[in-house]
PDB file of N, CA and C in Angstrom:
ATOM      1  N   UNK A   1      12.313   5.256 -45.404  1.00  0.00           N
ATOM      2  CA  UNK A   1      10.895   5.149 -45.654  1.00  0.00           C
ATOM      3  C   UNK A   1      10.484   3.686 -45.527  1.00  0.00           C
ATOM      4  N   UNK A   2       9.177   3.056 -45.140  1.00  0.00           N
ATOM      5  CA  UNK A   2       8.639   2.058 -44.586  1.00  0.00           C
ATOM      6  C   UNK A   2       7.838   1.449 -45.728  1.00  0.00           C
ATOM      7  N   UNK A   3       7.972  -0.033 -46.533  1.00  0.00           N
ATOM      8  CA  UNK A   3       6.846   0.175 -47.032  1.00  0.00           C
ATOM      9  C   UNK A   3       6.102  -1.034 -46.183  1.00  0.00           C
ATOM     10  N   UNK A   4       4.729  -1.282 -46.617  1.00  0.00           N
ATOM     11  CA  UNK A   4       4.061  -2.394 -46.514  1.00  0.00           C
ATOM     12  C   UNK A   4       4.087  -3.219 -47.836  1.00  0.00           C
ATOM     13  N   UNK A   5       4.299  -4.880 -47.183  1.00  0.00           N
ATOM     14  CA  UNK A   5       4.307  -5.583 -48.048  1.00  0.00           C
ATOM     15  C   UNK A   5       3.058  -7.016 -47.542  1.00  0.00           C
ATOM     16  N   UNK A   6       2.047  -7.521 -48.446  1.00  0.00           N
ATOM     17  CA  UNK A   6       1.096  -8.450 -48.305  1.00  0.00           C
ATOM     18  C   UNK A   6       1.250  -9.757 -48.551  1.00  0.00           C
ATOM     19  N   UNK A   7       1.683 -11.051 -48.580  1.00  0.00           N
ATOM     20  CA  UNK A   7       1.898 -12.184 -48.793  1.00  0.00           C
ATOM     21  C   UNK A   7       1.320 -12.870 -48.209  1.00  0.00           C
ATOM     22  N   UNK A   8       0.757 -14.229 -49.367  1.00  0.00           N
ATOM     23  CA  UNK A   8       0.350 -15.107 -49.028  1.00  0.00           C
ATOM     24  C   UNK A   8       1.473 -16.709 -48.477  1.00  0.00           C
ATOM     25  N   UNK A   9       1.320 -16.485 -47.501  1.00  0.00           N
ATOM     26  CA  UNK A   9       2.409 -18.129 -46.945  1.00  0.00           C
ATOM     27  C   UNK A   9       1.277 -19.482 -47.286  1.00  0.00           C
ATOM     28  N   UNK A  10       2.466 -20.898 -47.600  1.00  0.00           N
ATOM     29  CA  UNK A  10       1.649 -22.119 -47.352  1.00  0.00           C
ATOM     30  C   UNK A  10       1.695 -21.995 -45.964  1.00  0.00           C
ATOM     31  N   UNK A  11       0.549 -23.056 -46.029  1.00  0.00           N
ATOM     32  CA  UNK A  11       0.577 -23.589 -44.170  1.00  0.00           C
ATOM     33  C   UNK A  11       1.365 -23.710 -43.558  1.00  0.00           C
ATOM     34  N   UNK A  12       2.587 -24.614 -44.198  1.00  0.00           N
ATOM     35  CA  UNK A  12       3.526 -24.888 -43.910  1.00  0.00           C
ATOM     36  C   UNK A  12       4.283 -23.838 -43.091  1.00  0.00           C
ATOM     37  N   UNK A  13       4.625 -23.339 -44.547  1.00  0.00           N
ATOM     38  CA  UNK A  13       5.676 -22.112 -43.670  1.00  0.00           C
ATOM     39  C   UNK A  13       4.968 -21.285 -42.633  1.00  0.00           C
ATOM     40  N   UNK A  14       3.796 -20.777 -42.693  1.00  0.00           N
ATOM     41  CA  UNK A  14       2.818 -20.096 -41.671  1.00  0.00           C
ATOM     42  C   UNK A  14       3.118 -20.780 -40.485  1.00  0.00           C
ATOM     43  N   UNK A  15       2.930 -22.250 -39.865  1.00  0.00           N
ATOM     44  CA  UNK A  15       3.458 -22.635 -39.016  1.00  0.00           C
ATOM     45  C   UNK A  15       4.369 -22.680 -38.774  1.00  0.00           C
ATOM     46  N   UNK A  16       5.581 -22.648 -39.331  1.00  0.00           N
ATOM     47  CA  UNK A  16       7.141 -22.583 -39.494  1.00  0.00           C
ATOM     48  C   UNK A  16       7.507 -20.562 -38.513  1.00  0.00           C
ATOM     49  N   UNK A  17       6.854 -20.221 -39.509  1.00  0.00           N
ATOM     50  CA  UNK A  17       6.725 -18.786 -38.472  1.00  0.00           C
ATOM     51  C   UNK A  17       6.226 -18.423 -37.494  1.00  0.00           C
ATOM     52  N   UNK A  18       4.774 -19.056 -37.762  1.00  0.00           N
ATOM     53  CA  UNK A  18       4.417 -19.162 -35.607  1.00  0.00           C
ATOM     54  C   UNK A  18       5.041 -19.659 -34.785  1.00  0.00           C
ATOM     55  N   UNK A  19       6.369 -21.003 -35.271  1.00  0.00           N
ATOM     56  CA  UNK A  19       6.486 -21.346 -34.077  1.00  0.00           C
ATOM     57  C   UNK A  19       7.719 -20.481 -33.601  1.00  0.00           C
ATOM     58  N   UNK A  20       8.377 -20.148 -35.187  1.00  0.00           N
ATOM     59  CA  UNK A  20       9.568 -19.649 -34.853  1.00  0.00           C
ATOM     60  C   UNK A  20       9.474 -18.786 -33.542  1.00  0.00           C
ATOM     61  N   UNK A  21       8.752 -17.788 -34.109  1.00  0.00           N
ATOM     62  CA  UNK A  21       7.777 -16.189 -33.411  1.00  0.00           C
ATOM     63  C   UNK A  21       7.328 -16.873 -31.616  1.00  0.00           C
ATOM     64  N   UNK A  22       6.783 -17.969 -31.520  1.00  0.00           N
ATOM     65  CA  UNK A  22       6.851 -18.069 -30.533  1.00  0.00           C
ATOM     66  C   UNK A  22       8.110 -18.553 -29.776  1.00  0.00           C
ATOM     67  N   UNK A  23       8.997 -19.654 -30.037  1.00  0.00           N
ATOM     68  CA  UNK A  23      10.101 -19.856 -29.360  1.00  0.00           C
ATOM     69  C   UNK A  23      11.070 -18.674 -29.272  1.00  0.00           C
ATOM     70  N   UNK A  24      11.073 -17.775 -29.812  1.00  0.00           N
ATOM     71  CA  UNK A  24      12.234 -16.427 -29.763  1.00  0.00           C
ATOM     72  C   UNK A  24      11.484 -15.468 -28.955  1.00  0.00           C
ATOM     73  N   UNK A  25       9.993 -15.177 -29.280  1.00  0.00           N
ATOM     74  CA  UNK A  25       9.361 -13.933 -28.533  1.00  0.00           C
ATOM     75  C   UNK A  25       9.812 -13.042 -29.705  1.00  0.00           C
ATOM     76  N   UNK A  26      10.080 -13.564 -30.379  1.00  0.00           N
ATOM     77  CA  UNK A  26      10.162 -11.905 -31.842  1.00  0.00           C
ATOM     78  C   UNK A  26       9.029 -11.885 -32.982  1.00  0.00           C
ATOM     79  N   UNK A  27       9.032 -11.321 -32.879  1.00  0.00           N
ATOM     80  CA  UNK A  27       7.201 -10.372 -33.761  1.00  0.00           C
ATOM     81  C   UNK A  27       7.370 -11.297 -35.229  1.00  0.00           C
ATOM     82  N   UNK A  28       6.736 -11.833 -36.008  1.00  0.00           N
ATOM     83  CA  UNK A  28       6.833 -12.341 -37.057  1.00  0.00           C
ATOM     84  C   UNK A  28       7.138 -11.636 -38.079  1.00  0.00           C
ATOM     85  N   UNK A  29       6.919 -10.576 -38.191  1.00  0.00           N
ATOM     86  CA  UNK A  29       7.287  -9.483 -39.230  1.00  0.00           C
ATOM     87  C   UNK A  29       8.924  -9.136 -39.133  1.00  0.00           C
ATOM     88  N   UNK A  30       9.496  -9.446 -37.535  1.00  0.00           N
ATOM     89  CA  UNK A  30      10.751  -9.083 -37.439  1.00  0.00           C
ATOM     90  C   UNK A  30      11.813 -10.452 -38.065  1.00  0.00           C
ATOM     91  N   UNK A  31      10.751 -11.194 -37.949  1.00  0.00           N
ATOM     92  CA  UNK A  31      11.861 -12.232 -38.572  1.00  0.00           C
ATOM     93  C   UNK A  31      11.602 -12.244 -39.871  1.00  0.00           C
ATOM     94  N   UNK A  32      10.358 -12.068 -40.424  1.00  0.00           N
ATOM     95  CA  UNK A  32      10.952 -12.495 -42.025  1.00  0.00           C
ATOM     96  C   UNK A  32      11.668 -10.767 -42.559  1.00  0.00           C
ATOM     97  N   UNK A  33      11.557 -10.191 -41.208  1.00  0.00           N
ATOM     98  CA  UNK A  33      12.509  -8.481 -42.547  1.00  0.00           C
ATOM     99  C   UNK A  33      14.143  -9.234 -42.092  1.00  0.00           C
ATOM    100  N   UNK A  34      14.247 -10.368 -40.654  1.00  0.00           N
ATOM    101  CA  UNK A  34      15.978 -10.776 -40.700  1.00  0.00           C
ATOM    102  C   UNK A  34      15.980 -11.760 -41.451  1.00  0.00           C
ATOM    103  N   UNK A  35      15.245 -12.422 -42.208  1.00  0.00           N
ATOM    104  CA  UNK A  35      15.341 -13.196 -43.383  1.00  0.00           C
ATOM    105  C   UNK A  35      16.188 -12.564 -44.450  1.00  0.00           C
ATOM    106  N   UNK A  36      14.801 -11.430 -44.784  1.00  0.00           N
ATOM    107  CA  UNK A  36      15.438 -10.832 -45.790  1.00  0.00           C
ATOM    108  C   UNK A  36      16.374 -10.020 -45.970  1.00  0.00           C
ATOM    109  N   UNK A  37      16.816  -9.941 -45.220  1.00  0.00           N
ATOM    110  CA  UNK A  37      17.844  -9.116 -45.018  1.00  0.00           C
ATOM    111  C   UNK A  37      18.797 -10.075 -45.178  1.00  0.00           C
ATOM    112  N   UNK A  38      19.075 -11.242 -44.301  1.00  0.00           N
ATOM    113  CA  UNK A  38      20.198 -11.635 -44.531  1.00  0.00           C
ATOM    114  C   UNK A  38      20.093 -12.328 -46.361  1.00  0.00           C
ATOM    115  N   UNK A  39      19.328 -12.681 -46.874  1.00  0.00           N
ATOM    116  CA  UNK A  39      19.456 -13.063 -47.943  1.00  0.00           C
ATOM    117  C   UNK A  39      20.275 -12.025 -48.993  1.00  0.00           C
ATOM    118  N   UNK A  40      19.366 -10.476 -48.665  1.00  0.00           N
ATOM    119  CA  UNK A  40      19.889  -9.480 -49.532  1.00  0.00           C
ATOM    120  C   UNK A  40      21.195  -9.282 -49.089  1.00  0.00           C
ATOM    121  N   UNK A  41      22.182  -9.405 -48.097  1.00  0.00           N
ATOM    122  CA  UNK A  41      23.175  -9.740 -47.345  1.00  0.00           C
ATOM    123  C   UNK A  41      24.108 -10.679 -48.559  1.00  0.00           C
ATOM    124  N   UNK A  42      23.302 -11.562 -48.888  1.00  0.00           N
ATOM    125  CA  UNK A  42      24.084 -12.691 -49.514  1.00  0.00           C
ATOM    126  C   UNK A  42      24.718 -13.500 -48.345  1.00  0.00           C
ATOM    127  N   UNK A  43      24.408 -13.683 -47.479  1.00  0.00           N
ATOM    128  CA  UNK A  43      25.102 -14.435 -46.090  1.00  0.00           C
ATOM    129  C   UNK A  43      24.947 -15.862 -46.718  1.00  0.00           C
ATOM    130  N   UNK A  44      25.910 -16.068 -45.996  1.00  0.00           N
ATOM    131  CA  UNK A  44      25.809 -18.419 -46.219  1.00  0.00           C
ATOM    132  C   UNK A  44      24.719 -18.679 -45.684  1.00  0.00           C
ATOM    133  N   UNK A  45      24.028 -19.723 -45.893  1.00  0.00           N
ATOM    134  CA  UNK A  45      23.219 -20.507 -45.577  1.00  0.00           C
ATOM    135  C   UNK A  45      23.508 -21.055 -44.390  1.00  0.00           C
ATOM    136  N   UNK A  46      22.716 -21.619 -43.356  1.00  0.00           N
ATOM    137  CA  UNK A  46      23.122 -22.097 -41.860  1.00  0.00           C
ATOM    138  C   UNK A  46      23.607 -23.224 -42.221  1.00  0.00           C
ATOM    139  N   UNK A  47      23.404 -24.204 -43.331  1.00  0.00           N
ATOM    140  CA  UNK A  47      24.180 -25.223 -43.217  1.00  0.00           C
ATOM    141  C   UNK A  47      25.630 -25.317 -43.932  1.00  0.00           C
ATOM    142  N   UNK A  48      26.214 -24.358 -43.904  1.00  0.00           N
ATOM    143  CA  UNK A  48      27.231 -23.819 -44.226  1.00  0.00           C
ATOM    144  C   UNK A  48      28.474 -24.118 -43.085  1.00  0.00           C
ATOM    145  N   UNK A  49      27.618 -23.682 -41.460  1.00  0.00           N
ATOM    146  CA  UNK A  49      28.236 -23.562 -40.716  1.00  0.00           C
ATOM    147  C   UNK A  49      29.188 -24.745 -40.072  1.00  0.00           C
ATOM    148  N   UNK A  50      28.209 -25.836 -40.919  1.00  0.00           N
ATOM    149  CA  UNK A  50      29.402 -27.194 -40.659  1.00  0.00           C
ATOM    150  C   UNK A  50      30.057 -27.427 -41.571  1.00  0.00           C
ATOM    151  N   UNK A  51      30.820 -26.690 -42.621  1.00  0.00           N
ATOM    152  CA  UNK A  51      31.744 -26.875 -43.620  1.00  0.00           C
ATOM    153  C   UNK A  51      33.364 -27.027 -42.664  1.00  0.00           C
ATOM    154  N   UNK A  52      33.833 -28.144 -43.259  1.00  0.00           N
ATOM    155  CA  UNK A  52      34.443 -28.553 -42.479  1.00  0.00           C
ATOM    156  C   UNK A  52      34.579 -29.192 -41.598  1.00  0.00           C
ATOM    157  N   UNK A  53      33.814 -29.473 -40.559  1.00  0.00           N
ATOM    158  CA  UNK A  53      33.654 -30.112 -39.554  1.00  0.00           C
ATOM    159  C   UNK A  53      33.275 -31.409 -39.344  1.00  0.00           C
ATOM    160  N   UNK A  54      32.849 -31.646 -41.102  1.00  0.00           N
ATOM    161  CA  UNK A  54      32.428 -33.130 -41.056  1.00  0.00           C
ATOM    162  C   UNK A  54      33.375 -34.413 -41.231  1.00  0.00           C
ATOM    163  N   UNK A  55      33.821 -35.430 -40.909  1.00  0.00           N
ATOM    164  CA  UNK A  55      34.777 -36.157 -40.837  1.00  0.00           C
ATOM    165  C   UNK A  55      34.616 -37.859 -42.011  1.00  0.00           C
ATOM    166  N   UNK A  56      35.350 -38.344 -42.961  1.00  0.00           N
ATOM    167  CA  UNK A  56      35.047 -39.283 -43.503  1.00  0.00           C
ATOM    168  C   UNK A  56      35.995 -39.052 -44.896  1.00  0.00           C
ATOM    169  N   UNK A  57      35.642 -39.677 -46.071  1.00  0.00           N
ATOM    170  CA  UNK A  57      36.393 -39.918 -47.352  1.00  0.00           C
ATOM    171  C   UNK A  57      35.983 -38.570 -48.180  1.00  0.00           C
ATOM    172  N   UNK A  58      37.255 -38.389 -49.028  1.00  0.00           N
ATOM    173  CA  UNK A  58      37.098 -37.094 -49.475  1.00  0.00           C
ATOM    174  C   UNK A  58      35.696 -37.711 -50.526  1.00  0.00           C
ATOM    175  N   UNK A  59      36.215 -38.602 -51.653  1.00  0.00           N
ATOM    176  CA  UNK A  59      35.286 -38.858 -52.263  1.00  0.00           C
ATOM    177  C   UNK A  59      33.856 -39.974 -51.631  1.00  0.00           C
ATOM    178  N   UNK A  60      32.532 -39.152 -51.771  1.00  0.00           N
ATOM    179  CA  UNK A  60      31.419 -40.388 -51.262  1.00  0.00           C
ATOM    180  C   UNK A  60      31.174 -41.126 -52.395  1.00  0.00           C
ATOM    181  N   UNK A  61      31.656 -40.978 -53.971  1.00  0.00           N
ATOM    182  CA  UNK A  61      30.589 -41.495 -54.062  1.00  0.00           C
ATOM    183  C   UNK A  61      31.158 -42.886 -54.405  1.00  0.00           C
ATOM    184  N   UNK A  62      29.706 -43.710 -54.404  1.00  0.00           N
ATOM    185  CA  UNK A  62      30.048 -45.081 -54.282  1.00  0.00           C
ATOM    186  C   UNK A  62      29.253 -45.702 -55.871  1.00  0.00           C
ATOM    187  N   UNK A  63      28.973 -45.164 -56.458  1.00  0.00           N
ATOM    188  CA  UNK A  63      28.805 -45.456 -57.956  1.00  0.00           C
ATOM    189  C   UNK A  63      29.916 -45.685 -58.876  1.00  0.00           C
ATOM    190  N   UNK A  64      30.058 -46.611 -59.467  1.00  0.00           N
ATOM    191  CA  UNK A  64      30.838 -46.811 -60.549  1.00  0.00           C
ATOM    192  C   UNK A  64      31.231 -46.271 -61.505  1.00  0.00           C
ATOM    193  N   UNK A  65      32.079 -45.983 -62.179  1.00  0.00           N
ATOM    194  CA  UNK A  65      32.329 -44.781 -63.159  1.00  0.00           C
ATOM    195  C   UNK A  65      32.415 -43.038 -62.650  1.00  0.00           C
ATOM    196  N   UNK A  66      32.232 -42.954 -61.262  1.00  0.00           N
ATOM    197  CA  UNK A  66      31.721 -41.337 -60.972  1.00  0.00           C
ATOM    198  C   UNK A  66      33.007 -40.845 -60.061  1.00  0.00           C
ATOM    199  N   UNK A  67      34.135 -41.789 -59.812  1.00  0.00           N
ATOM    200  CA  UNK A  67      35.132 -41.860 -58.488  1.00  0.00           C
ATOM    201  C   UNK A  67      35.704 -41.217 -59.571  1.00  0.00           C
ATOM    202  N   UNK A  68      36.826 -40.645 -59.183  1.00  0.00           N
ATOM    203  CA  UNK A  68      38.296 -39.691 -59.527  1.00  0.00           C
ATOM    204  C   UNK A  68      39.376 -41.143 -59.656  1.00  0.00           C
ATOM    205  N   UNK A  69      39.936 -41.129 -60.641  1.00  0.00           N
ATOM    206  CA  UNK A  69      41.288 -41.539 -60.736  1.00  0.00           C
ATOM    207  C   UNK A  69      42.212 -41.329 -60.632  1.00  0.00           C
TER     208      UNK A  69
END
């Protein structure tokens, strides 16, 4: 069964979805139901996808008192 759902977007995101909707050619409604979906999914986050891949010191931080001994 189908329902309808009404929301108000900021501007922001409203443009965030037009442009999406236009660079893909997919209907705006189809992307925020693959939003939600993947959220209800529980999927990682896209910036997830560079876990690992990043290169440097295990510990950053550079504050005093906050380093591992």
């Amino acid at each position: 069964m189908r329902k309808t759902l009404s929301i108000r977007l900021s501007e922001e995101l409203a443009e965030w979805l037009e442009k999406k909707s236009r660079s893909t050619g997919l209907p705006q409604g189809r992307i925020v139901r693959d939003e939600l979906d993947a959220a209800r999914l529980g999927k990682s986050p896209r910036f997830l996808r560079h876990a690992g891949r990043l290169t440097g010191p295990r510990d950053l931080s550079s504050r005093k008192g906050f380093a591992k001994k």
